[in-house]
C-alpha atoms as a PDB file:
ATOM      1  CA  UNK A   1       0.000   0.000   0.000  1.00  0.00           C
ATOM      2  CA  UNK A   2       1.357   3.266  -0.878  1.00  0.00           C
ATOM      3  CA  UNK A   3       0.068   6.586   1.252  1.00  0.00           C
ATOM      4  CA  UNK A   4       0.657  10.198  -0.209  1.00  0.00           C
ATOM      5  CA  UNK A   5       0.068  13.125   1.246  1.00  0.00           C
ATOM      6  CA  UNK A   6      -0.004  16.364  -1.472  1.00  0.00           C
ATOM      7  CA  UNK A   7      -0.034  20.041  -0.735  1.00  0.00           C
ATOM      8  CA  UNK A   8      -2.306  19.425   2.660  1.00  0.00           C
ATOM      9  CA  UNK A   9      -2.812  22.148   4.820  1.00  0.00           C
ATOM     10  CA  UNK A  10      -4.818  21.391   8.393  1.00  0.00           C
ATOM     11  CA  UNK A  11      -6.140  24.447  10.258  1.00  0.00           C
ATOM     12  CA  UNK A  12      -7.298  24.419  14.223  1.00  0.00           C
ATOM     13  CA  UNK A  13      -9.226  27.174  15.325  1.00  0.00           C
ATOM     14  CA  UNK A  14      -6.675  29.935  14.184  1.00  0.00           C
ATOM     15  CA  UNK A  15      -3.720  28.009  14.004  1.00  0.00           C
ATOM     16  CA  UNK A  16      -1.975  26.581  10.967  1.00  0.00           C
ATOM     17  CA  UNK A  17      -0.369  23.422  11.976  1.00  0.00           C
ATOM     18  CA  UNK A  18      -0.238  21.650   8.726  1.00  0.00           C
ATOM     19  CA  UNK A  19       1.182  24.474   5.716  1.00  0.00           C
ATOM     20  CA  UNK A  20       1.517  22.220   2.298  1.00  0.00           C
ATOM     21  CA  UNK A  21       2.794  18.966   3.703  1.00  0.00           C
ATOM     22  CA  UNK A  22       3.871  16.831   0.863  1.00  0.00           C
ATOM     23  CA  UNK A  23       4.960  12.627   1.651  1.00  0.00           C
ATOM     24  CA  UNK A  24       5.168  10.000  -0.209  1.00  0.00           C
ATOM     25  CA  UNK A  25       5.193   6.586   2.265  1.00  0.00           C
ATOM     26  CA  UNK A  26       6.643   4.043  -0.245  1.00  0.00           C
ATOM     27  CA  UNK A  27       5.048   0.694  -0.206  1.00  0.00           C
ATOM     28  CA  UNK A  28       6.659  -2.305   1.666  1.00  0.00           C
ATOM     29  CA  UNK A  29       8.876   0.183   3.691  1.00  0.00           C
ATOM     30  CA  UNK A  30       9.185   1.853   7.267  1.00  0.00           C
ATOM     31  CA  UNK A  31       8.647   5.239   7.350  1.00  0.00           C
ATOM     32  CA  UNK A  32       9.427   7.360  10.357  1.00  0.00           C
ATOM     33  CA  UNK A  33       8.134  11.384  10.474  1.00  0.00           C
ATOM     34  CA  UNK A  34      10.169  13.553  13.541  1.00  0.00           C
ATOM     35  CA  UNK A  35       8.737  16.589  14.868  1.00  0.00           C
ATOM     36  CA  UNK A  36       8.925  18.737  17.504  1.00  0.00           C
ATOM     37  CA  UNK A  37       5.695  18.156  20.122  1.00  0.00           C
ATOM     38  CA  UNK A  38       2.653  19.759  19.192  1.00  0.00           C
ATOM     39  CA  UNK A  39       4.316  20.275  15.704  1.00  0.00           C
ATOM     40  CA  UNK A  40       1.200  18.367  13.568  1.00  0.00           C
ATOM     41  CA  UNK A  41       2.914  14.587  13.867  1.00  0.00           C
ATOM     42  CA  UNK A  42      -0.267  12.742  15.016  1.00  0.00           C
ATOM     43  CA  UNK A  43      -2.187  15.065  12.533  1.00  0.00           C
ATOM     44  CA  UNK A  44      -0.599  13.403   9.684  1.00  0.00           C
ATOM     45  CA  UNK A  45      -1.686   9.602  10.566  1.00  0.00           C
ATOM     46  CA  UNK A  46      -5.111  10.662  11.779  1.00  0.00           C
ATOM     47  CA  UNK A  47      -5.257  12.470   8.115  1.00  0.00           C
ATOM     48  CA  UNK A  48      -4.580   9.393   6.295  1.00  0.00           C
ATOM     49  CA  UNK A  49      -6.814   6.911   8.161  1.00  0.00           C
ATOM     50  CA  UNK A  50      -9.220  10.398   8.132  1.00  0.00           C
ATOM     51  CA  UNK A  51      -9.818  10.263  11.411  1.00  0.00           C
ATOM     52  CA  UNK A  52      -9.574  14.068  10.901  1.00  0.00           C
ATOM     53  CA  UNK A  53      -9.872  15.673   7.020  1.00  0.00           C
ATOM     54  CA  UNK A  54      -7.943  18.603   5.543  1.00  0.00           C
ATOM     55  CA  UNK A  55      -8.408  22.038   5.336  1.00  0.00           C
ATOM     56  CA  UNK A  56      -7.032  21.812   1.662  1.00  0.00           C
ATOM     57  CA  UNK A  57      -4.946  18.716  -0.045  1.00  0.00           C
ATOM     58  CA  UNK A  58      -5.079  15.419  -1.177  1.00  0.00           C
ATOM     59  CA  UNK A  59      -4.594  12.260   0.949  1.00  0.00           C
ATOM     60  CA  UNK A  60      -3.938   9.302  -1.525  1.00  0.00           C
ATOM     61  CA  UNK A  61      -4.382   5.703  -0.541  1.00  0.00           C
ATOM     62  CA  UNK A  62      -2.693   3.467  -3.959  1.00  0.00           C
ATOM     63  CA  UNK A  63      -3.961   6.776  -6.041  1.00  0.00           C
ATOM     64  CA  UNK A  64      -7.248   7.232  -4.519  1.00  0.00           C
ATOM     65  CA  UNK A  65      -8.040  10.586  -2.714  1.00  0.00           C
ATOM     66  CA  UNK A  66     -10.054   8.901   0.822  1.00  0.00           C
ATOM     67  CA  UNK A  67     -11.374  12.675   1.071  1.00  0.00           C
ATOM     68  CA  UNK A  68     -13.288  12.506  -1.820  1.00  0.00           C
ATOM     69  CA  UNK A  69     -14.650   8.751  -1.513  1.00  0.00           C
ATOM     70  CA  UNK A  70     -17.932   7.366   0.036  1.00  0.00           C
ATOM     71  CA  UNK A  71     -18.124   6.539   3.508  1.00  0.00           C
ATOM     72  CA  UNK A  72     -18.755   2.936   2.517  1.00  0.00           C
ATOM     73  CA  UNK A  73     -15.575   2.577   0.488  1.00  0.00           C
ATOM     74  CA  UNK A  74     -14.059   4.771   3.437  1.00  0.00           C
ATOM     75  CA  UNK A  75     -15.083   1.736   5.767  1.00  0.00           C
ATOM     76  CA  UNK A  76     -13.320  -0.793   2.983  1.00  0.00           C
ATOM     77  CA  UNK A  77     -10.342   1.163   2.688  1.00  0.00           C
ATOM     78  CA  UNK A  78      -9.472   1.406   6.739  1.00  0.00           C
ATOM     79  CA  UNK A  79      -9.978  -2.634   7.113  1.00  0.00           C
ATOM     80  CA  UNK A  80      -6.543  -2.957   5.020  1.00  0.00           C
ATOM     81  CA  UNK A  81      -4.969  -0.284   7.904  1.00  0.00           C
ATOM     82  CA  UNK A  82      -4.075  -1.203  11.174  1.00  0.00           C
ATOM     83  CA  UNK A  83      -3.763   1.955  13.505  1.00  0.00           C
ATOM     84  CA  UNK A  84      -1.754   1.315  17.263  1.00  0.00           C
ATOM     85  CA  UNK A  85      -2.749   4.179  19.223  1.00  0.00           C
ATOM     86  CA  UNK A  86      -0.376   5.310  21.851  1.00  0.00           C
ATOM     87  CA  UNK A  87      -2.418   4.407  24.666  1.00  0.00           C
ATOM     88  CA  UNK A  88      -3.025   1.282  23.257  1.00  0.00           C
ATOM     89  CA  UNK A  89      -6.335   2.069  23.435  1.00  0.00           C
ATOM     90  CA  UNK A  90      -7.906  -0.703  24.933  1.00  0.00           C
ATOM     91  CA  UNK A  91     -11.238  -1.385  25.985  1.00  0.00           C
ATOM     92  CA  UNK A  92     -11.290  -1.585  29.663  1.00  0.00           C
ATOM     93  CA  UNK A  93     -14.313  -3.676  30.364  1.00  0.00           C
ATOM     94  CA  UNK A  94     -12.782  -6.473  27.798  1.00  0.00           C
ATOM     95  CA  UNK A  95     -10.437  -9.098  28.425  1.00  0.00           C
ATOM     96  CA  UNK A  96      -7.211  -9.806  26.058  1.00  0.00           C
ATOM     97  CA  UNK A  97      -8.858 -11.943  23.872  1.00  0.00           C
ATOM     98  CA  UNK A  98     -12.490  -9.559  23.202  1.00  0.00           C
ATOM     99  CA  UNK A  99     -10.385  -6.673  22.676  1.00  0.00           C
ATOM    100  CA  UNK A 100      -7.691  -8.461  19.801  1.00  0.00           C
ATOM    101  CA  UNK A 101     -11.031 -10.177  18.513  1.00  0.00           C
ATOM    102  CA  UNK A 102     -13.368  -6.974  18.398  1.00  0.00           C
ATOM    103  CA  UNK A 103     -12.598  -5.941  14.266  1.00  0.00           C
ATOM    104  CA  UNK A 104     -13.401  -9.760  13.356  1.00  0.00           C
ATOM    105  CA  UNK A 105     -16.550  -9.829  14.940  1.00  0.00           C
ATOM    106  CA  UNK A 106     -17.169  -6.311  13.532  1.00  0.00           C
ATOM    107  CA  UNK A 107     -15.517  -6.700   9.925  1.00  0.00           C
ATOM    108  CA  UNK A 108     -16.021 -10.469   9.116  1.00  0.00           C
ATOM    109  CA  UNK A 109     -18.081 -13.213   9.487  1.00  0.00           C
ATOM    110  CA  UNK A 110     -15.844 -15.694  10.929  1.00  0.00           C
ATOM    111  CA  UNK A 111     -16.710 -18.566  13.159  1.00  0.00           C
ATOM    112  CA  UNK A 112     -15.920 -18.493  16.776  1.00  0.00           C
ATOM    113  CA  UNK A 113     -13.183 -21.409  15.711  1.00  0.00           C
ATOM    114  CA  UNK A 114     -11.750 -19.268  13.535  1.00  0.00           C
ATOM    115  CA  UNK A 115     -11.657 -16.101  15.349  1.00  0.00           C
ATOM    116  CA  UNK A 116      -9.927 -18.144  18.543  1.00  0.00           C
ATOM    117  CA  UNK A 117      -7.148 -19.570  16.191  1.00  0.00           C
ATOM    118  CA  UNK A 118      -6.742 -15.693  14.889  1.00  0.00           C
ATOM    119  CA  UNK A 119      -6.219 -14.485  17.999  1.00  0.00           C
ATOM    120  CA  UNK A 120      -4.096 -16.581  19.503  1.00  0.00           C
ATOM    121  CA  UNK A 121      -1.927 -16.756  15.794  1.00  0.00           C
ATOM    122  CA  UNK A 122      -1.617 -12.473  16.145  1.00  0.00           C
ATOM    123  CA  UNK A 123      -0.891 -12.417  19.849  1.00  0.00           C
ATOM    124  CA  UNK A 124       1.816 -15.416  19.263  1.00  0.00           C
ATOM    125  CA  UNK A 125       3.188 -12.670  16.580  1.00  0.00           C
ATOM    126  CA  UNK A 126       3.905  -9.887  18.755  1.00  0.00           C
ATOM    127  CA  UNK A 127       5.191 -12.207  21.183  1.00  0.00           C
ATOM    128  CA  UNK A 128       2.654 -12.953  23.906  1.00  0.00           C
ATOM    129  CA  UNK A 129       1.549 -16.506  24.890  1.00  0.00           C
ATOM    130  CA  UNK A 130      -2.474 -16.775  24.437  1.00  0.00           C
ATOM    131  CA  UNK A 131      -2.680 -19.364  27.605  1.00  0.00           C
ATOM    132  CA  UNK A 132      -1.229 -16.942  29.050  1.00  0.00           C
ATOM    133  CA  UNK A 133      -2.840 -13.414  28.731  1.00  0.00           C
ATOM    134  CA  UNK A 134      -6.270 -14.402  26.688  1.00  0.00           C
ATOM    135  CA  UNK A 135      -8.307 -13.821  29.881  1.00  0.00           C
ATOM    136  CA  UNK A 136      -6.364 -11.190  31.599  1.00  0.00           C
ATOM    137  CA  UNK A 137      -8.143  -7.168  31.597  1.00  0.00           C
ATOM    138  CA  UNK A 138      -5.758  -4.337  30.174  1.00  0.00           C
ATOM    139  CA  UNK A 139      -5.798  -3.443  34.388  1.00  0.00           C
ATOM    140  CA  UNK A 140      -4.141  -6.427  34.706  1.00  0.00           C
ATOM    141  CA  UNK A 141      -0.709  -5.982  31.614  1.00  0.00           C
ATOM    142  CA  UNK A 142       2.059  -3.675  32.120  1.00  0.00           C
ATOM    143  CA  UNK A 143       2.364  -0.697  29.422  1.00  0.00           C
ATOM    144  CA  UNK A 144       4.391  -3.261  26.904  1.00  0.00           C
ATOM    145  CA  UNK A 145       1.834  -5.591  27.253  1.00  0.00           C
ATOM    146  CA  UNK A 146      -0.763  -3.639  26.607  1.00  0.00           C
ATOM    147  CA  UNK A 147       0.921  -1.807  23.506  1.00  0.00           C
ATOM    148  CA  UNK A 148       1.717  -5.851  22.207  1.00  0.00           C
ATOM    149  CA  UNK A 149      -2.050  -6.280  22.281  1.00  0.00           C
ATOM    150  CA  UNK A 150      -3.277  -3.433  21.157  1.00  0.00           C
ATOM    151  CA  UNK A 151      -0.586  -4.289  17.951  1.00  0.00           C
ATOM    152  CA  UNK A 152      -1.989  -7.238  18.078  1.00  0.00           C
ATOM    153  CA  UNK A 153      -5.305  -6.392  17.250  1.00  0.00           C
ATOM    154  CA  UNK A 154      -4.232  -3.729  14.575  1.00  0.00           C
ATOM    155  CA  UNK A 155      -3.386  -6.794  12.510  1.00  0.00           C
ATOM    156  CA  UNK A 156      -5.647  -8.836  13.459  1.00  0.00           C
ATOM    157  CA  UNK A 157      -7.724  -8.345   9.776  1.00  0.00           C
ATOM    158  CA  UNK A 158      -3.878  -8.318   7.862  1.00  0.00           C
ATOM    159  CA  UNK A 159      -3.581  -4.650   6.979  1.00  0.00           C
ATOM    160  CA  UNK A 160      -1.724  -3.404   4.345  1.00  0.00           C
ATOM    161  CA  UNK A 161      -0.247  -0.688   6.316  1.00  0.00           C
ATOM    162  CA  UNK A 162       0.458  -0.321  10.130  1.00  0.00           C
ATOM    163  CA  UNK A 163       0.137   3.412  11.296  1.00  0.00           C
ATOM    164  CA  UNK A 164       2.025   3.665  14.476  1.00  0.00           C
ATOM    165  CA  UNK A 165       1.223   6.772  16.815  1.00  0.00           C
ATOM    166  CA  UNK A 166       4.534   6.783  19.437  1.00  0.00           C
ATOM    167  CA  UNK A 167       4.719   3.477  20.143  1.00  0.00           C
ATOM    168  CA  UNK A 168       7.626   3.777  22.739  1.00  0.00           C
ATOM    169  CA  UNK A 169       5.815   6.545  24.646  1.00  0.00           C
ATOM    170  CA  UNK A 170       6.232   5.929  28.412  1.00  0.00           C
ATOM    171  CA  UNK A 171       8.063   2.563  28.450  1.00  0.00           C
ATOM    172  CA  UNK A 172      11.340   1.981  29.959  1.00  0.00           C
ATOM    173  CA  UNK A 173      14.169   1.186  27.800  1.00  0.00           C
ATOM    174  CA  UNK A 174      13.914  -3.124  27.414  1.00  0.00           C
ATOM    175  CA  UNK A 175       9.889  -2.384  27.006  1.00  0.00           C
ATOM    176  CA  UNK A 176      10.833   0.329  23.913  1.00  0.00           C
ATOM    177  CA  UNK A 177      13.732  -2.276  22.559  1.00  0.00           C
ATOM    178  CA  UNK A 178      10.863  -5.109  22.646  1.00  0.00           C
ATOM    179  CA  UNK A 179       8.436  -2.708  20.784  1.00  0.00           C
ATOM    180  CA  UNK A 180      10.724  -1.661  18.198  1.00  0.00           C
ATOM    181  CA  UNK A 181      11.555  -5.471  17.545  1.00  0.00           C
ATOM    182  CA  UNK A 182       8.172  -6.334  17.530  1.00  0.00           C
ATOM    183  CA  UNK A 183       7.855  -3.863  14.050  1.00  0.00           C
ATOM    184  CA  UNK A 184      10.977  -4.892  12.803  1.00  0.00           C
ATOM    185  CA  UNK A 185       9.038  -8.750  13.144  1.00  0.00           C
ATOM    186  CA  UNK A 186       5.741  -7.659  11.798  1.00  0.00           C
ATOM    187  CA  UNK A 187       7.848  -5.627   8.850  1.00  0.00           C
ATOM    188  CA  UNK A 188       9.513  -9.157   7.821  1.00  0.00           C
ATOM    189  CA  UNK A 189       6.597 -11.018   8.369  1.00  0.00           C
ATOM    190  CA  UNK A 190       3.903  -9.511   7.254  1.00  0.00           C
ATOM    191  CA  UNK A 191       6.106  -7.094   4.477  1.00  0.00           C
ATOM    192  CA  UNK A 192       3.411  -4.044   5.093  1.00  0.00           C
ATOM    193  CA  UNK A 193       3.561  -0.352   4.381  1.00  0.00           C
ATOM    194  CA  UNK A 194       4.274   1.010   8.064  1.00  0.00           C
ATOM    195  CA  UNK A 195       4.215   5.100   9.178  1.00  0.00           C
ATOM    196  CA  UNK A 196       5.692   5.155  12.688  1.00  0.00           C
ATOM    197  CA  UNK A 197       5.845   8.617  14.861  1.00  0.00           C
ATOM    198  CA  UNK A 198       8.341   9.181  17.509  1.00  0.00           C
ATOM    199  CA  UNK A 199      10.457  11.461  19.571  1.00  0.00           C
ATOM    200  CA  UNK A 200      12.280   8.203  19.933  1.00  0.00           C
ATOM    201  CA  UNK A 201      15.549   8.933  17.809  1.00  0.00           C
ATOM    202  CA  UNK A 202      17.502   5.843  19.363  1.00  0.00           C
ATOM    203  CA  UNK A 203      14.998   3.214  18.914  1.00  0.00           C
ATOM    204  CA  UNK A 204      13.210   4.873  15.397  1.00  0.00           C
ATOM    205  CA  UNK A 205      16.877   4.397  13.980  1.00  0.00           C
ATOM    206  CA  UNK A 206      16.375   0.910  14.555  1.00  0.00           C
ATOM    207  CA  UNK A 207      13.174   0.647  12.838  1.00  0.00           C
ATOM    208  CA  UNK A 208      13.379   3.276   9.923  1.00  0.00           C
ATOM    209  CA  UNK A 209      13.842   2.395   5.927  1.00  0.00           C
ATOM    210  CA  UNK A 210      12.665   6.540   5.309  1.00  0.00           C
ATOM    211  CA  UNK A 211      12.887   8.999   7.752  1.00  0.00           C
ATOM    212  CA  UNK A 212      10.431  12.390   7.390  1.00  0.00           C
ATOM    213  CA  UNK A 213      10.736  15.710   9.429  1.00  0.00           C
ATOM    214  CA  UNK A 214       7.912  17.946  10.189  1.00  0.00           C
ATOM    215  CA  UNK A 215       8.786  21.458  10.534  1.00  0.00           C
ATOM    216  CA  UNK A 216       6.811  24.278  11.016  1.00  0.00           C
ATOM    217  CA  UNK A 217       4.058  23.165   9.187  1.00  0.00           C
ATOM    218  CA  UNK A 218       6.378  20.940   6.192  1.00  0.00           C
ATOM    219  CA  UNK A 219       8.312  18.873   5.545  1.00  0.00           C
ATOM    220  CA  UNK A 220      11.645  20.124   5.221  1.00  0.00           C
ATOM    221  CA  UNK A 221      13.777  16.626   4.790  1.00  0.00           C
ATOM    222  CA  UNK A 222      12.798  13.326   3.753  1.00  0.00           C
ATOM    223  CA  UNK A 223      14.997  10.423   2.354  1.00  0.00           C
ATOM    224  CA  UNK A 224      16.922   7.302   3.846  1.00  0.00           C
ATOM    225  CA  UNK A 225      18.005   7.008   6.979  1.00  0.00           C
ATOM    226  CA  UNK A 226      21.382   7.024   6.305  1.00  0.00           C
ATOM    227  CA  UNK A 227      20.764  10.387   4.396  1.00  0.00           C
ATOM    228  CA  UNK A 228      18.802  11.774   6.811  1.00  0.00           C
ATOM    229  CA  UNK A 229      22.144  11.868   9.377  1.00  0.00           C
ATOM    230  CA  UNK A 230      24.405  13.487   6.833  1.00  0.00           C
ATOM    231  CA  UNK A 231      21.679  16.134   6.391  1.00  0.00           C
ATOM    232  CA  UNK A 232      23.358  19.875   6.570  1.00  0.00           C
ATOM    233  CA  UNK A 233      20.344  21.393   7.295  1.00  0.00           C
ATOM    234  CA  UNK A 234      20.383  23.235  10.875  1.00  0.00           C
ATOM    235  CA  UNK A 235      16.654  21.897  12.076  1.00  0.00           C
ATOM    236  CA  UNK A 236      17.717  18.251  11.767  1.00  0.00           C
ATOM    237  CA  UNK A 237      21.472  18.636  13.093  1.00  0.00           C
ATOM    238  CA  UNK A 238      20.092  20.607  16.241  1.00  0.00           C
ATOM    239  CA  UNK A 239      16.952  18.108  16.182  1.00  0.00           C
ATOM    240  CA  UNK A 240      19.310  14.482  16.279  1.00  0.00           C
ATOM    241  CA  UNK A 241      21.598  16.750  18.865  1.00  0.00           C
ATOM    242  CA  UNK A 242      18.671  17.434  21.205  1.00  0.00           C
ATOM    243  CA  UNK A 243      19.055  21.288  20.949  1.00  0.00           C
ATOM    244  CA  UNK A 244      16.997  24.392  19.900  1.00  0.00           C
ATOM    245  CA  UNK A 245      17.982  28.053  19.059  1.00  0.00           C
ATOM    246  CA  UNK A 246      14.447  28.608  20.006  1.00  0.00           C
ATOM    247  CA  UNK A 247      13.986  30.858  23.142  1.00  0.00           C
ATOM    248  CA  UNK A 248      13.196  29.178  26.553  1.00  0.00           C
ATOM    249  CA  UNK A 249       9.717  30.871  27.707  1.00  0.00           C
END
């Protein structure tokens, strides 16, 4: 699956935070988009699931602008994208199993045989044992756990794409390292097109084919990773240093 973003702008109120963002995410890769906080990161994958529309642009899924299409082809075109929220987003009053098997109940008309060998084949794939954790409540799973199950049930249908929304946020270091393996897995696994969002540098590294920086509204550098470190331009050298010239308020 190939996602393009062309000339979108995304207005809040009276603020700008998207000004003509053009991305191409290339099919079959890892794409990574940096950004300072609050700087329109999360806009961008809520755009091209549209979660959220534009105040002007195109958001192409394989060629097709989603903005423009049906709400029924809308609802075909999201079942091929799996979306981890950085919560996890889990429902609470559902146990492990409920909450990975919710979009087969919703999207397909699978037996209960079928959905239980689903399950237990996507929660074996981001490394959980279903013996284990199938009747546990998200009250009961650490923050990796939870982020392994709510990844688990963003492929439970077999996206094309993976949308990641900080998937390291607020995990210690091993708990970050497993997450970041756990894509690298699902990349060689399942080969899909995935978007990932991080202030993570150290673990992103790990994960990125093409790395993306927002900036003020654009984006202002976009290429491999290894062409993304021996980038001359001052936002990305002060960005991978962990430095601003901006003024401390």
């Amino acid at each position: 699956m190939q996602i393009r973003l062309k000339n979108v702008h995304k207005t809040f109120g009276n603020r700008e935070v998207l000004s003509g963002v053009d991305l191409l995410i290339k099919q079959g890769r890892t794409t990574v988009i940096f950004g300072m906080s609050g700087g329109g990161k999360s806009t961008i994958i809520k755009l091209m699931v549209r979660l959220i529309e534009p105040t002007y642009g195109q958001v192409l899924i394989n060629d097709e602008d989603i903005i423009k299409v049906s709400f029924k082809r809308l609802y075909e075109i999201r079942k091929n994208i799996g979306f981890l929220f950085q919560s996890g987003a889990l429902f609470d009053s559902k146990n492990v199993f409920e909450n990975v098997a919710f979009p087969l109940r919703e999207h397909t008309k699978m037996s209960e045989k079928e959905i239980y060998s689903n399950v237990c084949n996507k929660l074996e794939l981001v490394g959980l044992k279903p013996d284990i954790v199938l009747k546990l409540f998200p009250d009961e799973l650490s923050g990796g756990m939870k982020k392994r199950v709510g990844l688990a049930r963003s492929i439970v249908l077999n996206p094309k794409a993976i949308l990641y929304d900080e998937p390291t946020s607020g995990l210690d270091p091993i708990s970050s390292d497993h997450i970041t393996q756990m894509i690298l897995h699902l990349q060689r696994e399942l080969k899909v097109t995935s978007v990932l969002i991080s202030h993570d540098i150290k673990e992103s590294f790990k994960s990125a084919d093409d790395i993306a920086m927002l900036y003020e509204g654009k984006i202002i550098e976009y290429g491999t990773k290894e062409e993304f470190k021996q980038s001359q331009k001052k936002e990305i050298i002060q960005f991978l240093e962990g430095r601003t010239d901006r003024p401390i308020i």
